[in-house]
Structure formats: C-alpha cells, structure tokens
N, C-alpha and C. Protein backbone atom coordinates (compact mmCIF):
# COMPACT_ATOMS: atom_id res chain seq x y z
N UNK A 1 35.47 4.07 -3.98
CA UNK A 1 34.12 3.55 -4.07
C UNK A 1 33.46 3.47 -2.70
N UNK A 2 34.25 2.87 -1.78
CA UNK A 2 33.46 2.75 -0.49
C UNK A 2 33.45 4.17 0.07
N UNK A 3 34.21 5.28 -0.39
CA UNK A 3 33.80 6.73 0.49
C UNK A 3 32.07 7.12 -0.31
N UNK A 4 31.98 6.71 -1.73
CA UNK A 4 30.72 6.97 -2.28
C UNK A 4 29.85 6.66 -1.29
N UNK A 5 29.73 5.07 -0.93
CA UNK A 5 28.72 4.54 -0.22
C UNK A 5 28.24 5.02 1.29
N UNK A 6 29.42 5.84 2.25
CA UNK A 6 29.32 5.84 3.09
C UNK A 6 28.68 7.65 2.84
N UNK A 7 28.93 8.60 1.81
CA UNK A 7 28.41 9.82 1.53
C UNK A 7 26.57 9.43 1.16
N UNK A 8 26.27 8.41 0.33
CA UNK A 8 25.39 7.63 0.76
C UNK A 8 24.24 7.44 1.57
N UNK A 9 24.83 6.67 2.41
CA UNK A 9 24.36 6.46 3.72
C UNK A 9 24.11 7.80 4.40
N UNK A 10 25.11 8.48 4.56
CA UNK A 10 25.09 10.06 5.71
C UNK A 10 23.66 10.87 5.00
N UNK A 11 23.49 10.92 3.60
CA UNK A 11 22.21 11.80 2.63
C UNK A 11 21.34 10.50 3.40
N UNK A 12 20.69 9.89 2.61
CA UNK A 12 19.58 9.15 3.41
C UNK A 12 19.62 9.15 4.71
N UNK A 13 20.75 9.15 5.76
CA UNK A 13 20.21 9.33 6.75
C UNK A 13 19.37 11.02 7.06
N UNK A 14 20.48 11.71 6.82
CA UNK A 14 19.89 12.98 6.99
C UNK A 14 18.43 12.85 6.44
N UNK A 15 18.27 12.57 5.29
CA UNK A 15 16.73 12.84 4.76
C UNK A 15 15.60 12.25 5.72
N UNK A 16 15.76 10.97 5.67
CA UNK A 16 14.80 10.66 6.82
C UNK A 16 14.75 11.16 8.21
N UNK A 17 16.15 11.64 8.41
CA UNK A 17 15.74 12.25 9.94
C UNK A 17 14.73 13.69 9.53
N UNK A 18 15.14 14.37 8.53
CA UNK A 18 14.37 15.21 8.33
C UNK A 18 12.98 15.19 7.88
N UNK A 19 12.51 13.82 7.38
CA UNK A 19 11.13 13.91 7.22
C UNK A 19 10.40 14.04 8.34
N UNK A 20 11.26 13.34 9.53
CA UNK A 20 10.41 13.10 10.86
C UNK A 20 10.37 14.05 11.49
N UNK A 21 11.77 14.25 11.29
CA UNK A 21 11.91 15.79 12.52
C UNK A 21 11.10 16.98 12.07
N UNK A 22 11.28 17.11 10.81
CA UNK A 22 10.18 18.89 10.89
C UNK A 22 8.65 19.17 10.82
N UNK A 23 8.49 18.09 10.85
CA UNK A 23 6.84 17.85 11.44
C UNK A 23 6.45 18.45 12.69
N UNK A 24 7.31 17.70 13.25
CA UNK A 24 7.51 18.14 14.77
C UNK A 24 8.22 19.51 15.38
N UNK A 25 8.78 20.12 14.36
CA UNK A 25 9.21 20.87 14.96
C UNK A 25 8.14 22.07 14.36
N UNK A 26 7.97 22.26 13.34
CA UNK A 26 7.24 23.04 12.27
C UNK A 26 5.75 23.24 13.07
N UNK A 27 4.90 21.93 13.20
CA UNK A 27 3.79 22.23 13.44
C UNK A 27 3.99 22.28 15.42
N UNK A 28 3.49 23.08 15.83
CA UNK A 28 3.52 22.86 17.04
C UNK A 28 1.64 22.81 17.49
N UNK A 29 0.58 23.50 16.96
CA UNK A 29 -0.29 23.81 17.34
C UNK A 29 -1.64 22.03 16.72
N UNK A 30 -2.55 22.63 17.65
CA UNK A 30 -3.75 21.97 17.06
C UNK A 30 -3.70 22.08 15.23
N UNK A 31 -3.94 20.74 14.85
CA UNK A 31 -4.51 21.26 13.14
C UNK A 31 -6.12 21.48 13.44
N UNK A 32 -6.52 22.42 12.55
CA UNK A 32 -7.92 22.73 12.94
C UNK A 32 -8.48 22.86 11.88
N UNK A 33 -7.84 22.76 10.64
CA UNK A 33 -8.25 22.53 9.03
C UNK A 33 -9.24 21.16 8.85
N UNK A 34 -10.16 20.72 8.59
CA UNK A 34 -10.92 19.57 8.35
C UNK A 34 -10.55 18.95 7.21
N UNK A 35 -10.40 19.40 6.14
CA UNK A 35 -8.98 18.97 5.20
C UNK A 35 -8.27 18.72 5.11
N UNK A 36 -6.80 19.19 5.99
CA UNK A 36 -6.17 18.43 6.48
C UNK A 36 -5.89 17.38 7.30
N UNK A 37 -7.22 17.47 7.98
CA UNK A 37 -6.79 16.11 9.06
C UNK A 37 -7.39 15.01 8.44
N UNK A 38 -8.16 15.26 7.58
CA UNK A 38 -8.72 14.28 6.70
C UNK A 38 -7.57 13.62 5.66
N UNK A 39 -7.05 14.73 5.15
CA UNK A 39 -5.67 14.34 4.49
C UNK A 39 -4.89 13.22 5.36
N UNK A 40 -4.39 13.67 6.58
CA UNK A 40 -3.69 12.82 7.25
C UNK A 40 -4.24 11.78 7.29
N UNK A 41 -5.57 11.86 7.91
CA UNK A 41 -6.08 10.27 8.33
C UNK A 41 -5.66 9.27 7.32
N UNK A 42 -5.93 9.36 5.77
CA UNK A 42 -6.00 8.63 5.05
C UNK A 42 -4.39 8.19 4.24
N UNK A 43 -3.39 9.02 4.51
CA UNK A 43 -2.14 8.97 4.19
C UNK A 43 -1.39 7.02 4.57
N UNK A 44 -1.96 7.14 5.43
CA UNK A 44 -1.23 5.54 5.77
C UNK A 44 -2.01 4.34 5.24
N UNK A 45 -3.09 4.72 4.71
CA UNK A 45 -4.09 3.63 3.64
C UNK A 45 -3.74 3.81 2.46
N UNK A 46 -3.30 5.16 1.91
CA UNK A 46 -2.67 5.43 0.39
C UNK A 46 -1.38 4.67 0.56
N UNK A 47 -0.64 4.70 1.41
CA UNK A 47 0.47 4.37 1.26
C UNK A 47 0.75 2.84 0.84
N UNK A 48 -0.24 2.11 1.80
CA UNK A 48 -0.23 0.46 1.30
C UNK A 48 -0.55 0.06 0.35
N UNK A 49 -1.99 1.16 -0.01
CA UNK A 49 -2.07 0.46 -1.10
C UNK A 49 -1.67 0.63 -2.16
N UNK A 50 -0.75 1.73 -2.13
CA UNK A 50 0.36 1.82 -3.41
C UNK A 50 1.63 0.63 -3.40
N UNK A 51 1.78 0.35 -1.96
CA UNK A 51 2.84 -0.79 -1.95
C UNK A 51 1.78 -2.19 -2.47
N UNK A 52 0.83 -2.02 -2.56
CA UNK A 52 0.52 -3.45 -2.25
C UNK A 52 0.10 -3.82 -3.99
N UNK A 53 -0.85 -2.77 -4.47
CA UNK A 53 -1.54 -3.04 -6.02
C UNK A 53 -1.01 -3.86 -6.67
N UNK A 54 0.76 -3.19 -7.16
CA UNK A 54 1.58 -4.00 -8.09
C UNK A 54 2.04 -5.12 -7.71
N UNK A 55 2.10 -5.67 -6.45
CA UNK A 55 2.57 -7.06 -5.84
C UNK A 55 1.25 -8.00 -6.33
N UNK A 56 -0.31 -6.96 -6.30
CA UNK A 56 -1.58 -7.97 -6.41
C UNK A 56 -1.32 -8.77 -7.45
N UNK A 57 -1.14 -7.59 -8.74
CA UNK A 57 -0.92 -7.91 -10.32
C UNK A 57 -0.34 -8.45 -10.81
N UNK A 58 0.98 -8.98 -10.34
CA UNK A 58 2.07 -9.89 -10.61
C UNK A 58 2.57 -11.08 -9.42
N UNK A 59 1.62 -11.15 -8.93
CA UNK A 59 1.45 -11.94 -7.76
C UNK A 59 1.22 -13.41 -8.71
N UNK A 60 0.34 -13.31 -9.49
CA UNK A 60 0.38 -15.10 -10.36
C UNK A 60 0.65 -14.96 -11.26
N UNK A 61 0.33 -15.95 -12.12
CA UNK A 61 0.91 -16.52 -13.46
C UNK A 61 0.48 -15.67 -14.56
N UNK A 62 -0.57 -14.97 -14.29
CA UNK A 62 -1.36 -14.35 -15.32
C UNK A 62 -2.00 -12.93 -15.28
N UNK A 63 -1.66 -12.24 -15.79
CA UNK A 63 -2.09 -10.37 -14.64
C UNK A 63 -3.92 -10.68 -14.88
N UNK A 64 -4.12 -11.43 -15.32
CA UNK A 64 -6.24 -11.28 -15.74
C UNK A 64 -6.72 -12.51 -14.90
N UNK A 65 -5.94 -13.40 -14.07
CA UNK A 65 -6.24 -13.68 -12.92
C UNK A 65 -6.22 -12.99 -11.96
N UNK A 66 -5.48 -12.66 -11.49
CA UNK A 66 -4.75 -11.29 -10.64
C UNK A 66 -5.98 -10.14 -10.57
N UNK A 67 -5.92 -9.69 -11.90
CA UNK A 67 -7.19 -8.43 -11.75
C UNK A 67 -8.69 -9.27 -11.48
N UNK A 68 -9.30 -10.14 -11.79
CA UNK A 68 -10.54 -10.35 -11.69
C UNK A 68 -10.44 -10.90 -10.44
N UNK A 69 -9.46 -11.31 -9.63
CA UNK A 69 -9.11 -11.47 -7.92
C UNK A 69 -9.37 -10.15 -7.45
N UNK A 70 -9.06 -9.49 -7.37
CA UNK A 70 -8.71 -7.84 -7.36
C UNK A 70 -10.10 -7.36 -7.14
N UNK A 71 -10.81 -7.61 -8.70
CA UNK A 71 -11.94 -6.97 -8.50
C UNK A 71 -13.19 -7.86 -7.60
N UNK A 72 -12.69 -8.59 -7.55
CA UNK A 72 -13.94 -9.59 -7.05
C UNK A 72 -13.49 -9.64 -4.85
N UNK A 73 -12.51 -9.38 -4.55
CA UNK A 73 -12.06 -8.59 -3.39
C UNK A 73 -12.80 -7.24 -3.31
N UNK A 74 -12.57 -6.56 -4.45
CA UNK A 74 -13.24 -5.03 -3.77
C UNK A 74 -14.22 -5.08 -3.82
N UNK A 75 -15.74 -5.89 -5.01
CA UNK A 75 -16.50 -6.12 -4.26
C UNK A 75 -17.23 -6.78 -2.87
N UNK A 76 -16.39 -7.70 -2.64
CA UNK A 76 -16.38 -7.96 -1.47
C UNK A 76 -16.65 -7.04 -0.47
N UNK A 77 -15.25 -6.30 -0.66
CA UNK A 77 -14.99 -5.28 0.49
C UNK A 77 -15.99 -4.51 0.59
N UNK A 78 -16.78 -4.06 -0.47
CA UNK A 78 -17.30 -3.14 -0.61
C UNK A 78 -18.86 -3.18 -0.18
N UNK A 79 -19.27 -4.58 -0.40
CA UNK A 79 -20.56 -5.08 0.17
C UNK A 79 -20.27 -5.68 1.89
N UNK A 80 -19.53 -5.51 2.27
CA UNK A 80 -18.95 -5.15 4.12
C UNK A 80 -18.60 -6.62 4.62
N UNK A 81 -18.12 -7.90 4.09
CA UNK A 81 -17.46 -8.76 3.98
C UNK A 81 -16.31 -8.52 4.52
N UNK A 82 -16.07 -9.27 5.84
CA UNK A 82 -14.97 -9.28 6.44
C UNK A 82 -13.64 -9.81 6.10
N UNK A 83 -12.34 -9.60 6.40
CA UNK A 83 -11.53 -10.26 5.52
C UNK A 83 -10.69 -11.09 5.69
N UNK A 84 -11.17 -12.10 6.31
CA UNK A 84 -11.09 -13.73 6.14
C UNK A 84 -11.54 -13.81 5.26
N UNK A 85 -13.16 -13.86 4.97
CA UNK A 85 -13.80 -14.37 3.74
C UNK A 85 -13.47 -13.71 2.42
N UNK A 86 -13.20 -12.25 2.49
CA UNK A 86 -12.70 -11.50 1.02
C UNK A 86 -11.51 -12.32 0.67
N UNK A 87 -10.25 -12.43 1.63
CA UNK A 87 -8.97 -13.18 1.36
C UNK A 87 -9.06 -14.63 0.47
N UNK A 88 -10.16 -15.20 1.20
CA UNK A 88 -9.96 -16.91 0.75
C UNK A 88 -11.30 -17.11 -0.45
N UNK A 89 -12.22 -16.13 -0.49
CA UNK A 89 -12.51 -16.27 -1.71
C UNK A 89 -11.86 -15.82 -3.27
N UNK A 90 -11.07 -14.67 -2.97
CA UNK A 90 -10.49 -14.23 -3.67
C UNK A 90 -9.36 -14.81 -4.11
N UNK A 91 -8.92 -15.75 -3.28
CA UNK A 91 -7.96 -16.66 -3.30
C UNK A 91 -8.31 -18.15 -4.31
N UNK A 92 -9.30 -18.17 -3.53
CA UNK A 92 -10.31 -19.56 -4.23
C UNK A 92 -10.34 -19.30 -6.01
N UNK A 93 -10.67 -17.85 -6.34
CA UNK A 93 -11.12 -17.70 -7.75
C UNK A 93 -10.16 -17.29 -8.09
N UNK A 94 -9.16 -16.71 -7.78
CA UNK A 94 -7.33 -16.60 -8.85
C UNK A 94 -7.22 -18.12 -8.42
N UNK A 95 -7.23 -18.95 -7.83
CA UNK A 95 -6.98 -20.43 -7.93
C UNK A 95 -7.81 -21.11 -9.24
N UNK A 96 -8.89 -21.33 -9.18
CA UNK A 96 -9.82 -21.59 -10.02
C UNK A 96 -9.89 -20.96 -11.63
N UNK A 97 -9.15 -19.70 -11.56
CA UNK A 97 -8.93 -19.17 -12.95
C UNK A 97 -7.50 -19.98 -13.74
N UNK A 98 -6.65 -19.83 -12.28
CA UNK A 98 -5.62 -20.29 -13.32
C UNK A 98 -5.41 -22.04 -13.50
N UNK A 99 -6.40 -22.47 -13.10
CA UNK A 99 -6.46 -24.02 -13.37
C UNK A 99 -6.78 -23.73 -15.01
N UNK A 100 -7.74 -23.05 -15.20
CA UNK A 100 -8.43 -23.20 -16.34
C UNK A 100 -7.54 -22.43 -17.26
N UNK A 101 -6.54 -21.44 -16.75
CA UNK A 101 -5.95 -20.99 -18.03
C UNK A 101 -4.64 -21.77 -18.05
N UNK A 102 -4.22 -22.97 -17.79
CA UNK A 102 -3.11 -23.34 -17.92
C UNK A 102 -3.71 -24.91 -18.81
C-alpha cells in the first residue's frame, strides 16, 4: 500500500512540474495573438471564481439566501461599488434573509 502512495506522489509531482515547465520551454517568443493574451489575462479570474461560486452557495443555511447575496453583490459590483461595501452589504442581506427564514 505505501509503494501505491509514494508511485502517487512521483505522477503528481511530475504533472505539475510539467504544467509549469512547458510553457516555458514551448513558448519562447512574444505572444502577438490579441486572443490569446486576452485569454491569458483572464485565466486567473476564471479560476477563482470557479473555486469560489460553490463555497458562495453553500456557504449558509439556505442556497436562496446564498443566491440572492450573490446576486445582489454582482449588482453591486456591477454598478462600480467598491468591495468593502459589496462585502458587508451582501453580508447584511444573507444575514437579514436568514433571520426571516428560520
């Protein structure tokens, strides 16, 4: 069992060294595609907020607190509300919902 774990370990390591490494080795030049660098830019904002959505949704007691937090944040965000105030209002009204649904 413990030779499993340590064959394991050696694959994930390899893999991640290889995500990093052939970037670097592969691309050597300017990207000069406007598509792609656009791609890139936005890769590390997809990424959170794929980590983050399902933590929003099951974050309280109730997923329809959760979402009308959610949505009432992105308008926020979206009308250019900085985020102190998106955080603690959004906070304020999943507070305020689930008083009332309990």
């Amino acid at each position: 069992m413990s030779g499993n774990i340590i064959i394991y370990i050696l694959v994930m390591a390899v893999v991640t060294y290889l995500i990093r490494m052939l970037p670097l080795v592969l691309i050597r030049k300017e990207i000069k595609s406007n598509f792609i660098k656009s791609f890139l830019y936005y890769v590390p904002f997809v990424t959170l907020a794929t980590m983050i959505f399902p933590a929003v949704l099951y974050s309280t007691g109730s997923v329809t607190s959760a979402t009308i937090g959610f949505i009432i944040a992105l308008v926020l965000s979206y009308f250019g509300q900085d985020l102190m105030t998106v955080s603690l209002i959004s906070v304020f009204i999943v507070f305020t919902i689930e008083i009332f649904i309990k």
